[in-house]
C-alpha atoms as a PDB file:
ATOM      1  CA  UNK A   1      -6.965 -15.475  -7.867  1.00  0.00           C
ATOM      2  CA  UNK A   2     -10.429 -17.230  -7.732  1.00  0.00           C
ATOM      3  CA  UNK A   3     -13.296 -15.777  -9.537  1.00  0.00           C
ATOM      4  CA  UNK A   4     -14.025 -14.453 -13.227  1.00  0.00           C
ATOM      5  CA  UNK A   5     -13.023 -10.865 -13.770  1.00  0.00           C
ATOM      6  CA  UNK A   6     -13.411 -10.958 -16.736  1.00  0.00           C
ATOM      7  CA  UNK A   7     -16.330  -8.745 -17.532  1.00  0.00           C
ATOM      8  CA  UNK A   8     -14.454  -6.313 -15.575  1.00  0.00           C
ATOM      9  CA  UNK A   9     -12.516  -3.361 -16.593  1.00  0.00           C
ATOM     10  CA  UNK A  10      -9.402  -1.865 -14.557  1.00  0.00           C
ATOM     11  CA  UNK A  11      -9.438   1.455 -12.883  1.00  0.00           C
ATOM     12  CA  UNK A  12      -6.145   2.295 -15.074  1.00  0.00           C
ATOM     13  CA  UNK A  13      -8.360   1.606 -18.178  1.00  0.00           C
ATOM     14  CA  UNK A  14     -11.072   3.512 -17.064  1.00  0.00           C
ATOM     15  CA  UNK A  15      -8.471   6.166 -16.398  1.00  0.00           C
ATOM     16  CA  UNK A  16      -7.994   6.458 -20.455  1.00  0.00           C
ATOM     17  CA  UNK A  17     -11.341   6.537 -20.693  1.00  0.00           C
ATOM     18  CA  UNK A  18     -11.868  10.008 -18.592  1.00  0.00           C
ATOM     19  CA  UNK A  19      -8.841  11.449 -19.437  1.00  0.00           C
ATOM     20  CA  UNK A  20      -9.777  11.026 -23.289  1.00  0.00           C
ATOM     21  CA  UNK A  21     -13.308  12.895 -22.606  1.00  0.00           C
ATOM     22  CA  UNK A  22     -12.176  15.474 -20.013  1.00  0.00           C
ATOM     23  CA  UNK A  23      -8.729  17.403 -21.065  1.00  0.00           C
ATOM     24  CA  UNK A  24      -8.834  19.596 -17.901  1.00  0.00           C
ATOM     25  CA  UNK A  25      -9.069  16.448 -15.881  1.00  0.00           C
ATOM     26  CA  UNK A  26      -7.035  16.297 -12.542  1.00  0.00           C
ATOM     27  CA  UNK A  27      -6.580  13.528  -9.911  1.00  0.00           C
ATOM     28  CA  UNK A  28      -5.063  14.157  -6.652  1.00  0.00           C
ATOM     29  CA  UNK A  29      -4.598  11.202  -4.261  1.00  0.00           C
ATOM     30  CA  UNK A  30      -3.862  11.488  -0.753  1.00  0.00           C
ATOM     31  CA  UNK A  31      -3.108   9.906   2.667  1.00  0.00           C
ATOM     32  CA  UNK A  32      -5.749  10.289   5.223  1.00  0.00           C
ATOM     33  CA  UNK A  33      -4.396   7.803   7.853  1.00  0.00           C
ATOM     34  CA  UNK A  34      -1.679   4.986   8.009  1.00  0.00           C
ATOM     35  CA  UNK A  35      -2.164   2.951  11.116  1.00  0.00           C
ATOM     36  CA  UNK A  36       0.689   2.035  12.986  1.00  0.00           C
ATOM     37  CA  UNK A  37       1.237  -1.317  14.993  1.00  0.00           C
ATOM     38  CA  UNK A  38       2.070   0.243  18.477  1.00  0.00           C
ATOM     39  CA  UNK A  39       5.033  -1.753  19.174  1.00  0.00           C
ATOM     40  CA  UNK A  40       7.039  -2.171  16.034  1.00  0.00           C
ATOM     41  CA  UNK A  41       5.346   1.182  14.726  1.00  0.00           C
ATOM     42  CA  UNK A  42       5.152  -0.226  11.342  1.00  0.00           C
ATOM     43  CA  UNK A  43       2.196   0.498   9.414  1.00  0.00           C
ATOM     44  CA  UNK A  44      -1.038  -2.002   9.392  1.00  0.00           C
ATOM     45  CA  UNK A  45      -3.621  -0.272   7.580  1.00  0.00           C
ATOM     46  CA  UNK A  46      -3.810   2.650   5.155  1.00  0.00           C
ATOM     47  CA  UNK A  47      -6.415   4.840   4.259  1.00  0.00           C
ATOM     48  CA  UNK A  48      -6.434   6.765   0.962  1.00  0.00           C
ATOM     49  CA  UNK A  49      -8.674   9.501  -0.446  1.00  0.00           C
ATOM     50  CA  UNK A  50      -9.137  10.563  -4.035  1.00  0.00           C
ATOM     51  CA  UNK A  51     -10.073  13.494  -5.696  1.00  0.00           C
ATOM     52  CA  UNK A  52     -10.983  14.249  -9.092  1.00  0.00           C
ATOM     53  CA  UNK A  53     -11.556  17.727 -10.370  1.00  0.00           C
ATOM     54  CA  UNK A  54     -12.442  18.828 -13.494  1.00  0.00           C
ATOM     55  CA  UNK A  55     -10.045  22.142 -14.115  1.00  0.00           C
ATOM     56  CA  UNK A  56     -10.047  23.300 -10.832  1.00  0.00           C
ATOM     57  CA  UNK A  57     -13.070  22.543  -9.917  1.00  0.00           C
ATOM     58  CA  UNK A  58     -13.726  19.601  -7.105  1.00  0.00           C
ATOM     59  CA  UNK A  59     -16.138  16.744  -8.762  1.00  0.00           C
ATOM     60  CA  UNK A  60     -16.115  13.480  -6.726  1.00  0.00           C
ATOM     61  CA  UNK A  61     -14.413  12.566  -3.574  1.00  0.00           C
ATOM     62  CA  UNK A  62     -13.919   8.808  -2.472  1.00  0.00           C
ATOM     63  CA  UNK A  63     -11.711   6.795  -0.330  1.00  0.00           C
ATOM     64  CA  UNK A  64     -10.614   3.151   0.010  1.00  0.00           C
ATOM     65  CA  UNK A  65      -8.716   1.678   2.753  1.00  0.00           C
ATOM     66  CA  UNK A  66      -6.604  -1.667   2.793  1.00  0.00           C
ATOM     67  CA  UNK A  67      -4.875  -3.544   5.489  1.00  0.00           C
ATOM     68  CA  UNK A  68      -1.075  -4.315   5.229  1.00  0.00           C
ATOM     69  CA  UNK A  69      -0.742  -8.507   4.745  1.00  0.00           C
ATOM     70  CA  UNK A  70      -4.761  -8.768   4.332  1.00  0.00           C
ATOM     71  CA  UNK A  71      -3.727 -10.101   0.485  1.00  0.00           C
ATOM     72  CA  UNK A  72      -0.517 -11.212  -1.663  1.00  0.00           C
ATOM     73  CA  UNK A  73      -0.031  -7.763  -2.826  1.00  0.00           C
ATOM     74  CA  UNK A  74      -0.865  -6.585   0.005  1.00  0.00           C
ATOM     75  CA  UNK A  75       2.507  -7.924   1.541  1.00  0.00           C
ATOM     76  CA  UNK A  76       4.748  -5.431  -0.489  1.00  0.00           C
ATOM     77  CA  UNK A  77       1.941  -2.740  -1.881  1.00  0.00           C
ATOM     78  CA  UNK A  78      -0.980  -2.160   0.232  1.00  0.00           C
ATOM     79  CA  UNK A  79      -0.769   1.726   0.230  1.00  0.00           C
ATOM     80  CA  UNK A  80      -0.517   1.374  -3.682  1.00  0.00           C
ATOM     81  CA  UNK A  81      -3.352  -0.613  -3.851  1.00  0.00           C
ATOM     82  CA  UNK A  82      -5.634   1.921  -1.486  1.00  0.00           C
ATOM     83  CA  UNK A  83      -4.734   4.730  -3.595  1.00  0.00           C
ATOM     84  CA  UNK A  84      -6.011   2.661  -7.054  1.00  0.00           C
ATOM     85  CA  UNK A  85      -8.730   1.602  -5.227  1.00  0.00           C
ATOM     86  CA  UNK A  86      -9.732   4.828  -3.379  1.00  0.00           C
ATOM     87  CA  UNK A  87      -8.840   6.489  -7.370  1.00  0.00           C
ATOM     88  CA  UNK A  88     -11.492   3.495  -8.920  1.00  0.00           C
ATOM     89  CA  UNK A  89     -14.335   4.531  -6.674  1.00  0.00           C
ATOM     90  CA  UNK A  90     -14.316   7.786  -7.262  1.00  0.00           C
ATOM     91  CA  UNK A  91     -14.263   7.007 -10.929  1.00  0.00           C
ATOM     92  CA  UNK A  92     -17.494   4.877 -10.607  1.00  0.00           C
ATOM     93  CA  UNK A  93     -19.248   8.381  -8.845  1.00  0.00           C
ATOM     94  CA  UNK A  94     -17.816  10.426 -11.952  1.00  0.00           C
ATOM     95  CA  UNK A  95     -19.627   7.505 -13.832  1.00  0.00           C
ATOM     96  CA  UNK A  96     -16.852   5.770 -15.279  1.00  0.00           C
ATOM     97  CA  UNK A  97     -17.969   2.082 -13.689  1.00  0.00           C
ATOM     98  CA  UNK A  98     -16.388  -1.004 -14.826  1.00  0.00           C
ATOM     99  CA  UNK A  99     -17.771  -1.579 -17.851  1.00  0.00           C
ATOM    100  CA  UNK A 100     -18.819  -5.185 -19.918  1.00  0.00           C
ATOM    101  CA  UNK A 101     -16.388  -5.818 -22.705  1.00  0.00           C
ATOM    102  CA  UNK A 102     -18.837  -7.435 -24.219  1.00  0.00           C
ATOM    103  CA  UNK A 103     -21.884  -5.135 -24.441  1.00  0.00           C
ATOM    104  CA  UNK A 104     -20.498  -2.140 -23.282  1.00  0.00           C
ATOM    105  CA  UNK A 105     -22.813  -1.674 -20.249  1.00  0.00           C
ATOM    106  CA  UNK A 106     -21.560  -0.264 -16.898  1.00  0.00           C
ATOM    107  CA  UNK A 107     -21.270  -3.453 -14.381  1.00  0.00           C
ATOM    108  CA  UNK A 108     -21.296  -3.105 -10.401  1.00  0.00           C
ATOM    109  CA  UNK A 109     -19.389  -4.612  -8.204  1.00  0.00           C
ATOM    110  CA  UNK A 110     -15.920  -3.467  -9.593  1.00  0.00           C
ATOM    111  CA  UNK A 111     -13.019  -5.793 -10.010  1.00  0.00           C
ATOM    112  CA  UNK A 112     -11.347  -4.087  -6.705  1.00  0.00           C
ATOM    113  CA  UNK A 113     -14.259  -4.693  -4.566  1.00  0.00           C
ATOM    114  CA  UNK A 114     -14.342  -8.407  -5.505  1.00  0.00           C
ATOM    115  CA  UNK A 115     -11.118  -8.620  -4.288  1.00  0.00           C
ATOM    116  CA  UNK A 116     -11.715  -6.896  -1.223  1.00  0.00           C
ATOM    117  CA  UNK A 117     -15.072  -8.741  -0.406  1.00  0.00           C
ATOM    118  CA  UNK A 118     -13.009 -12.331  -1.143  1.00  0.00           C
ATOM    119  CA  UNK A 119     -10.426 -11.061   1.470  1.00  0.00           C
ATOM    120  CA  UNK A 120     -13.302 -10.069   4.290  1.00  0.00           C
ATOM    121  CA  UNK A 121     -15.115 -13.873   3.276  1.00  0.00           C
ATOM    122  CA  UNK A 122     -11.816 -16.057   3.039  1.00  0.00           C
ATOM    123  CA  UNK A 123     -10.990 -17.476   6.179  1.00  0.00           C
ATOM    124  CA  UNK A 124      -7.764 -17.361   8.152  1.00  0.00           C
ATOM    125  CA  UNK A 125      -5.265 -19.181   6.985  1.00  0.00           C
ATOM    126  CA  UNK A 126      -3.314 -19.245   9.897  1.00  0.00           C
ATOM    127  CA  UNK A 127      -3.480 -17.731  13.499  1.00  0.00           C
ATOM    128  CA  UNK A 128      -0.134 -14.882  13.845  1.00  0.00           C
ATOM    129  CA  UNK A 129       2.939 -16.066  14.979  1.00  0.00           C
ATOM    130  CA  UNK A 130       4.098 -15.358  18.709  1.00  0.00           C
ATOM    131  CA  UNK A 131       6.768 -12.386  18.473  1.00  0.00           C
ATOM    132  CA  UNK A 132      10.615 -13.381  18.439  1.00  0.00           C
ATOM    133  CA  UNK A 133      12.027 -12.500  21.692  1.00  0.00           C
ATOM    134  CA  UNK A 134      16.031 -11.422  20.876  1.00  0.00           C
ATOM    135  CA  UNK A 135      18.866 -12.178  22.733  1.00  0.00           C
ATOM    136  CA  UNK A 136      20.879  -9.608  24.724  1.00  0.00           C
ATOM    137  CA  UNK A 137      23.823 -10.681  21.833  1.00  0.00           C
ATOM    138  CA  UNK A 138      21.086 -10.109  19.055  1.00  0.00           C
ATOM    139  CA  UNK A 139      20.060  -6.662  20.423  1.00  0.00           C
ATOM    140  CA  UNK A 140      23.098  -5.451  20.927  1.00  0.00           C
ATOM    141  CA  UNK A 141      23.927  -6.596  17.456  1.00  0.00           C
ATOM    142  CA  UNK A 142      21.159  -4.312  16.216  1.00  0.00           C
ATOM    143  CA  UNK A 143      22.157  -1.556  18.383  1.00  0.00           C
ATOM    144  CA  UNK A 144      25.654  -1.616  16.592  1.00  0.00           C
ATOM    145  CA  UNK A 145      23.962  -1.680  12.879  1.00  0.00           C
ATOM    146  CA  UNK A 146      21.468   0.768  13.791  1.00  0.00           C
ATOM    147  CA  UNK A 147      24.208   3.291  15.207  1.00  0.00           C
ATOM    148  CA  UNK A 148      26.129   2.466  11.467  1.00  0.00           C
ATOM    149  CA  UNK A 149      23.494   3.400   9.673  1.00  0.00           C
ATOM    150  CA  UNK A 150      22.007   6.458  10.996  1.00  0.00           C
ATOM    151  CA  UNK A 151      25.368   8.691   9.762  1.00  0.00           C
ATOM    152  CA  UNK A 152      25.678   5.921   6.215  1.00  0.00           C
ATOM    153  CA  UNK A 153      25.590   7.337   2.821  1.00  0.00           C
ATOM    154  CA  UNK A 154      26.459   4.654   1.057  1.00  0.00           C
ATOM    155  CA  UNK A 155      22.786   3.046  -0.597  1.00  0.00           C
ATOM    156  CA  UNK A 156      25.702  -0.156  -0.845  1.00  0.00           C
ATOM    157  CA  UNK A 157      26.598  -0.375   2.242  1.00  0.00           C
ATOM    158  CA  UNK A 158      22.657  -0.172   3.354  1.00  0.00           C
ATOM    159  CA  UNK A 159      21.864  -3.008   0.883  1.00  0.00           C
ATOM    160  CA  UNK A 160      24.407  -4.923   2.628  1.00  0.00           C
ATOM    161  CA  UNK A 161      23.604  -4.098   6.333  1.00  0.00           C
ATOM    162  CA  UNK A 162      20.090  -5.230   5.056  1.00  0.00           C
ATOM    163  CA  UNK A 163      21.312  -8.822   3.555  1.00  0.00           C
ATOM    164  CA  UNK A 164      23.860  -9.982   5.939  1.00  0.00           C
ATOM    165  CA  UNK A 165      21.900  -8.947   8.898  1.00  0.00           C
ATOM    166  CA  UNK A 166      17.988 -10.014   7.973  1.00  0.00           C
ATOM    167  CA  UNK A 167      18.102 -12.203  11.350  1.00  0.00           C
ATOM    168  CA  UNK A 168      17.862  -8.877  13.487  1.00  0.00           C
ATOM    169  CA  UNK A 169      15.580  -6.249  11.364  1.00  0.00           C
ATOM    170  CA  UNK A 170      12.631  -6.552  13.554  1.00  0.00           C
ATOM    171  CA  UNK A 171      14.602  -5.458  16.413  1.00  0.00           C
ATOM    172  CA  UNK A 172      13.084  -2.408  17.717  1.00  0.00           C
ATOM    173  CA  UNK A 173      15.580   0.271  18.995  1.00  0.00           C
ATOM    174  CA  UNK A 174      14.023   3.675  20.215  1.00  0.00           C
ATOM    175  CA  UNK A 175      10.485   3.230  18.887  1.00  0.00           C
ATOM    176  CA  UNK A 176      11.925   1.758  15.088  1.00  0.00           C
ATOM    177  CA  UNK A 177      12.581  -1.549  13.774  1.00  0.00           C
ATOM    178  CA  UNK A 178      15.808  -1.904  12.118  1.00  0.00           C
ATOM    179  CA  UNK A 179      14.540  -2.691   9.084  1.00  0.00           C
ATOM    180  CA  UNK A 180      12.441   0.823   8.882  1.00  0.00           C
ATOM    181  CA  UNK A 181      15.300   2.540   9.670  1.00  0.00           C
ATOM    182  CA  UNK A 182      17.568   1.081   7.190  1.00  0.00           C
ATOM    183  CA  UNK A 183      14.149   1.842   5.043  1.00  0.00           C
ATOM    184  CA  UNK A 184      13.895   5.648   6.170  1.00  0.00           C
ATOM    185  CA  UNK A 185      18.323   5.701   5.330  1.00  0.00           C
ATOM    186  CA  UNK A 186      17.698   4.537   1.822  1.00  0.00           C
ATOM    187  CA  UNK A 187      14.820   7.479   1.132  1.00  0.00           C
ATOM    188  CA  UNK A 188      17.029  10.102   2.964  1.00  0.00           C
ATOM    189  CA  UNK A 189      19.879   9.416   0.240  1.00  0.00           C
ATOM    190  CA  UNK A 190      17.776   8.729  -2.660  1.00  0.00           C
ATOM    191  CA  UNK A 191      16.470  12.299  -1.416  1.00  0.00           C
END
């Protein structure tokens, strides 16, 4: 990752810090909005709001949003990294900014919004790749696994669907890719 951090402290160590001076402290994050690509209905962008109250009181309010592929994490963990992020900037309003190691002294931009501003700057590395068109054989392939797996219970057997059949996840059978619904198997038996 290019640029000093550094100087810059973490939203989870900030988190010790207000937890430590507030007892009755509560933080409740939440999902405003996950944007969906239309066709594959897989989500592109997520938008998290956090809340921290002190007791039950409401204090500070922010959110953060972050696009799905936008940054290495971002491949596997964007809606993790909104809700640290949206989590961060409300600590910064409660006035628990990223502080100096150094001298102590509160320091602006944080370490998230680096990041995020590096993304925005950084061009493209590459244009997106046309979509795979699938074969009649490959779709019907899908259509097969897909019909398995909505009635599996085996989390096995779902691993497996998932290895031996990686050529045909992104097919998209009634509004789902096969992938998200060998995804949406796996939480309905993990319950």
């Amino acid at each position: 990752m290019a640029g000093n951090y550094e100087g810059y402290e973490t939203a989870a160590e900030r988190l010790v810090r207000i937890h430590a001076d507030h007892k009755d402290l509560r933080i409740h994050a939440k999902i405003v909005e996950v944007v969906r690509d239309p066709e594959t209905l897989r989500p592109i962008q997520y938008i998290v709001e956090s809340h921290i109250y002190y007791g039950d009181v409401l204090m500070f309010v922010d959110v953060a949003e972050e696009m799905v592929g936008s940054s290495f994490v971002n491949k596997t963990s964007a809606l993790e990294n909104a809700s640290t992020s949206a989590t961060g900037r409300a600590l910064s309003l409660a006035g628990y900014l990223g502080t100096d190691p150094t001298t102590k002294k509160p320091t602006r931009p944080l370490r998230q919004d680096m990041e995020k501003s590096q993304r925005v700057e950084a061009p493209q590395a590459k244009a997106p790749e046309a979509k795979r068109v699938y074969t009649q054989q490959e779709k019907e392939k899908a259509v097969e696994i897909y019909t398995k797996i909505e009635v599996e219970t085996d989390f096995e057997k779902l691993k497996e669907a998932w290895t031996t059949n990686a050529d045909v996840l992104d097919v998209v059978i009634d509004g789902i890719s096969l992938r998200d619904h060998i995804l949406n198997r796996r939480a309905a038996i993990n319950g």
